[in-house]
C-alpha atoms as a PDB file:
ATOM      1  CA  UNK A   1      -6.982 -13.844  71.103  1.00  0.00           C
ATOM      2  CA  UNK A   2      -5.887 -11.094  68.547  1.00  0.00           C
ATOM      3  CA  UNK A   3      -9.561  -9.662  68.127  1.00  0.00           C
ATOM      4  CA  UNK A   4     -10.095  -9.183  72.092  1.00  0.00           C
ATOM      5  CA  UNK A   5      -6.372  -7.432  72.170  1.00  0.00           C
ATOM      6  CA  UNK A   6      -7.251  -5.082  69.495  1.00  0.00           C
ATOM      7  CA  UNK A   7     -11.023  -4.586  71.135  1.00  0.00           C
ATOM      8  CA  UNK A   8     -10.077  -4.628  74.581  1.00  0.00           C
ATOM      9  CA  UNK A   9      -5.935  -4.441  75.280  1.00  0.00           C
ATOM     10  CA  UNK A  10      -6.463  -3.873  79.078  1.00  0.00           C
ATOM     11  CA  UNK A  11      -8.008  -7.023  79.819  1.00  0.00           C
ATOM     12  CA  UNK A  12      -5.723  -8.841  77.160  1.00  0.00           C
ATOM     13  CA  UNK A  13      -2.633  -7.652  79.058  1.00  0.00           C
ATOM     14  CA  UNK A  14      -4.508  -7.995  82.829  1.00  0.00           C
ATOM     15  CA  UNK A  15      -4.932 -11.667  81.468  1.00  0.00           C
ATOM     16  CA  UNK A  16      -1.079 -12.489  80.486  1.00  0.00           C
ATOM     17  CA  UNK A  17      -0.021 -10.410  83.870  1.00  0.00           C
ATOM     18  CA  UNK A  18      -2.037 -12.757  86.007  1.00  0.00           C
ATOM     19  CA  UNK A  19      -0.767 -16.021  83.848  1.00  0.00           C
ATOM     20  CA  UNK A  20       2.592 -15.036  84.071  1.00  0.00           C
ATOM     21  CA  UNK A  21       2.295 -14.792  87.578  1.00  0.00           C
ATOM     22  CA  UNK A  22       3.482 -10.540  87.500  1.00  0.00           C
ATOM     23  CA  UNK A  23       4.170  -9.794  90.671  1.00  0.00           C
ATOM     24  CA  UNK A  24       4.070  -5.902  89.860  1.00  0.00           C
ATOM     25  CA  UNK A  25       1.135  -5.201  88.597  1.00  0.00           C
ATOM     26  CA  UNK A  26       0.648  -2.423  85.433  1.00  0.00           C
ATOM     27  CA  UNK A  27      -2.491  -1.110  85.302  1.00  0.00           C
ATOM     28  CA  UNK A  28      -3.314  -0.993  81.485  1.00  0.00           C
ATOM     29  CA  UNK A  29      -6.687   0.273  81.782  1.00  0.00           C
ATOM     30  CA  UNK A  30      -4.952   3.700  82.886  1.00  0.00           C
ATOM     31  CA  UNK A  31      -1.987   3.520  80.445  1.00  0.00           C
ATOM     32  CA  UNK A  32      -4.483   3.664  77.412  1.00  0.00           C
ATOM     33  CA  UNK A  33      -7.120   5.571  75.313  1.00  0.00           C
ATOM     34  CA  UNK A  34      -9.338   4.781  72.336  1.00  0.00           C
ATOM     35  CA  UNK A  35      -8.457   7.156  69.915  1.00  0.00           C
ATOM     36  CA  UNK A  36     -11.595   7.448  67.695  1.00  0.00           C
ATOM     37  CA  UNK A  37      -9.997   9.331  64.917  1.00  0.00           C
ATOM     38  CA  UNK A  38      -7.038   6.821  64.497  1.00  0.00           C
ATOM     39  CA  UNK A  39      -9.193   3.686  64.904  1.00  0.00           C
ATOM     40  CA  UNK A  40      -7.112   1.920  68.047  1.00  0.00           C
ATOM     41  CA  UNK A  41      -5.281   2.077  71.207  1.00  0.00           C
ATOM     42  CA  UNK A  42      -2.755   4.405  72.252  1.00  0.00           C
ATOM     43  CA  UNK A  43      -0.751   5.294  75.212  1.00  0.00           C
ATOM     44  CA  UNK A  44      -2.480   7.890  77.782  1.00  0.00           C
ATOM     45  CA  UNK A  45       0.503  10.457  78.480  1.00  0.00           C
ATOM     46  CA  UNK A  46       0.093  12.683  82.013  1.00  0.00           C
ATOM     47  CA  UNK A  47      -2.119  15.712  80.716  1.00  0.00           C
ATOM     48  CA  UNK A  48      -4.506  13.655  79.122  1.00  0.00           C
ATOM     49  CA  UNK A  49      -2.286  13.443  75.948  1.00  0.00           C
ATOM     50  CA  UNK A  50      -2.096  10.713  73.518  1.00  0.00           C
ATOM     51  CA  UNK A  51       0.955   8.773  72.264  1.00  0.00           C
ATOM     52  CA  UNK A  52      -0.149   6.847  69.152  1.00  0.00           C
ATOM     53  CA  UNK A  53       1.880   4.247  66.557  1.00  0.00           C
ATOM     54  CA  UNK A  54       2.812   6.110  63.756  1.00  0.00           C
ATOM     55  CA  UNK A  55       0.599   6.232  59.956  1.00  0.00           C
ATOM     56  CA  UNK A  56       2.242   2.896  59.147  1.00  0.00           C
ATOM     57  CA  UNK A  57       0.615   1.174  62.389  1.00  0.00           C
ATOM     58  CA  UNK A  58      -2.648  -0.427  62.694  1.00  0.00           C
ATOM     59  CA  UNK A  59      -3.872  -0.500  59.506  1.00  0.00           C
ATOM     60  CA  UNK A  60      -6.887  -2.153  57.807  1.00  0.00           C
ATOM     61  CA  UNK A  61      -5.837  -4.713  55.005  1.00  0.00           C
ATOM     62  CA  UNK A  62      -8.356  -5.865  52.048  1.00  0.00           C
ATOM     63  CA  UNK A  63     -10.380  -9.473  53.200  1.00  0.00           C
ATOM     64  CA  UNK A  64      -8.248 -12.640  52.139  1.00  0.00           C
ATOM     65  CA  UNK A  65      -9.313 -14.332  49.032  1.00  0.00           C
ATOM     66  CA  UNK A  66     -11.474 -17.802  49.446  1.00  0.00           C
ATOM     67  CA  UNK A  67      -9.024 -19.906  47.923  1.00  0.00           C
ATOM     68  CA  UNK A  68      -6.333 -18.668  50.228  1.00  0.00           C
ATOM     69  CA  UNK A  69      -8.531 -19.050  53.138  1.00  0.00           C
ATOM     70  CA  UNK A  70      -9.440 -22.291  52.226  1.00  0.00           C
ATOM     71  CA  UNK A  71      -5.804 -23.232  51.583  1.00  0.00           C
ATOM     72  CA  UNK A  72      -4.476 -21.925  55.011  1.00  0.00           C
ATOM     73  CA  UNK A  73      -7.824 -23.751  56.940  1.00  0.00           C
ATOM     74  CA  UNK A  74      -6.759 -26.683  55.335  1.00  0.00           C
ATOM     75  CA  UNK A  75      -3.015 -26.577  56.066  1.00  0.00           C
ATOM     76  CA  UNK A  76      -3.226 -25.863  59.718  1.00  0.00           C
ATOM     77  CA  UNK A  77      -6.120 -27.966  60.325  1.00  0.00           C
ATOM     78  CA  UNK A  78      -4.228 -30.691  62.162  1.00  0.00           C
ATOM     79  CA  UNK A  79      -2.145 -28.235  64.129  1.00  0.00           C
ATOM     80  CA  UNK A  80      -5.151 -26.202  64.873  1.00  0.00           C
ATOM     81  CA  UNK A  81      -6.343 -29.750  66.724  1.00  0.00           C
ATOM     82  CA  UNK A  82      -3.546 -30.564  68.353  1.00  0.00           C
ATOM     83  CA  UNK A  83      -3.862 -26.589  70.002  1.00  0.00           C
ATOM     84  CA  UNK A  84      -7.520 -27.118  71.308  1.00  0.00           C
ATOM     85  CA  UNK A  85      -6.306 -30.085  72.947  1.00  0.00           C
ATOM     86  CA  UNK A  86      -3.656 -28.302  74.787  1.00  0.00           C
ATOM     87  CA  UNK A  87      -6.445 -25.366  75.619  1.00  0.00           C
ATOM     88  CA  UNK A  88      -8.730 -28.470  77.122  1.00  0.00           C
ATOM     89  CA  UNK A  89      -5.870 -30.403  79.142  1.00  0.00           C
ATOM     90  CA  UNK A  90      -4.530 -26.571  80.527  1.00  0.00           C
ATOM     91  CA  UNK A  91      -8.131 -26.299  81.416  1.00  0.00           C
ATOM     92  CA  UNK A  92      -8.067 -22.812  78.887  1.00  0.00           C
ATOM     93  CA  UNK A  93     -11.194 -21.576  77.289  1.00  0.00           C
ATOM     94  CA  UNK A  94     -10.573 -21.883  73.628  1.00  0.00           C
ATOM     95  CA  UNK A  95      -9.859 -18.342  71.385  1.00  0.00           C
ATOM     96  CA  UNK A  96     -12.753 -17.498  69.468  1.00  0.00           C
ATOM     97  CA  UNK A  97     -10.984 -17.738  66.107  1.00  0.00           C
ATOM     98  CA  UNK A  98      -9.731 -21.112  67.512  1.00  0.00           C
ATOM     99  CA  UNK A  99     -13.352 -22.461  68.069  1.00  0.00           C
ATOM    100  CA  UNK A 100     -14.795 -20.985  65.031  1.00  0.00           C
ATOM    101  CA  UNK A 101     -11.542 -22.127  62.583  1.00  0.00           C
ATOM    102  CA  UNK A 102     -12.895 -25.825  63.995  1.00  0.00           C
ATOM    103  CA  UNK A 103     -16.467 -25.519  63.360  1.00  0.00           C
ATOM    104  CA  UNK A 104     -15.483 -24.730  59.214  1.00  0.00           C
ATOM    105  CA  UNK A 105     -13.027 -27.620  58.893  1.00  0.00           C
ATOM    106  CA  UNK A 106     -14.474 -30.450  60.695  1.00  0.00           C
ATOM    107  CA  UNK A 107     -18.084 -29.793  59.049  1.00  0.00           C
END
């Protein structure tokens, strides 16, 4: 679920670690930091030091346009289908944008 990785990146990655079976286990809620003034997650150096993505990184981009939207709903609406059934045979909760992408096209 993009949105939970950029809200929450620990429990993202703590989710794909356990999937994947990771037999080493990273501790990401140590690894990063909030940083309020750059809007997202960055690496926590020793020191208490920040390592961010550069200027070009993590930027906000202008809302799509409805007829795009539309278009792209549209287009991937059979595809998006066929992925919720592989979420419900896996036994997988489905993504947010997944179960919200449904409720527009199938109304």
């Amino acid at each position: 679920d993009g949105h939970k990785l950029r809200t929450d990146p620990a429990v993202v990655m703590d989710g794909v670690q356990k999937f994947l079976g990771v037999s080493q286990y990273y501790n990401y809620s140590q690894a990063l930091m909030f940083d309020p003034q750059k809007g997202f997650w960055c690496q926590l150096l020793d020191g208490g030091k920040t390592k961010c993505l550069g200027k070009s990184k993590g930027r906000k981009y202008p809302a799509m346009d409805v007829e795009s939207r539309t278009f792209l709903s549209r287009y991937y609406k059979d595809h998006n289908i066929e992925l919720s059934k592989l979420f419900y045979r896996l036994g997988l909760p489905l993504p947010a944008w997944l179960r919200e992408e449904l409720q527009k096209v199938m109304r």
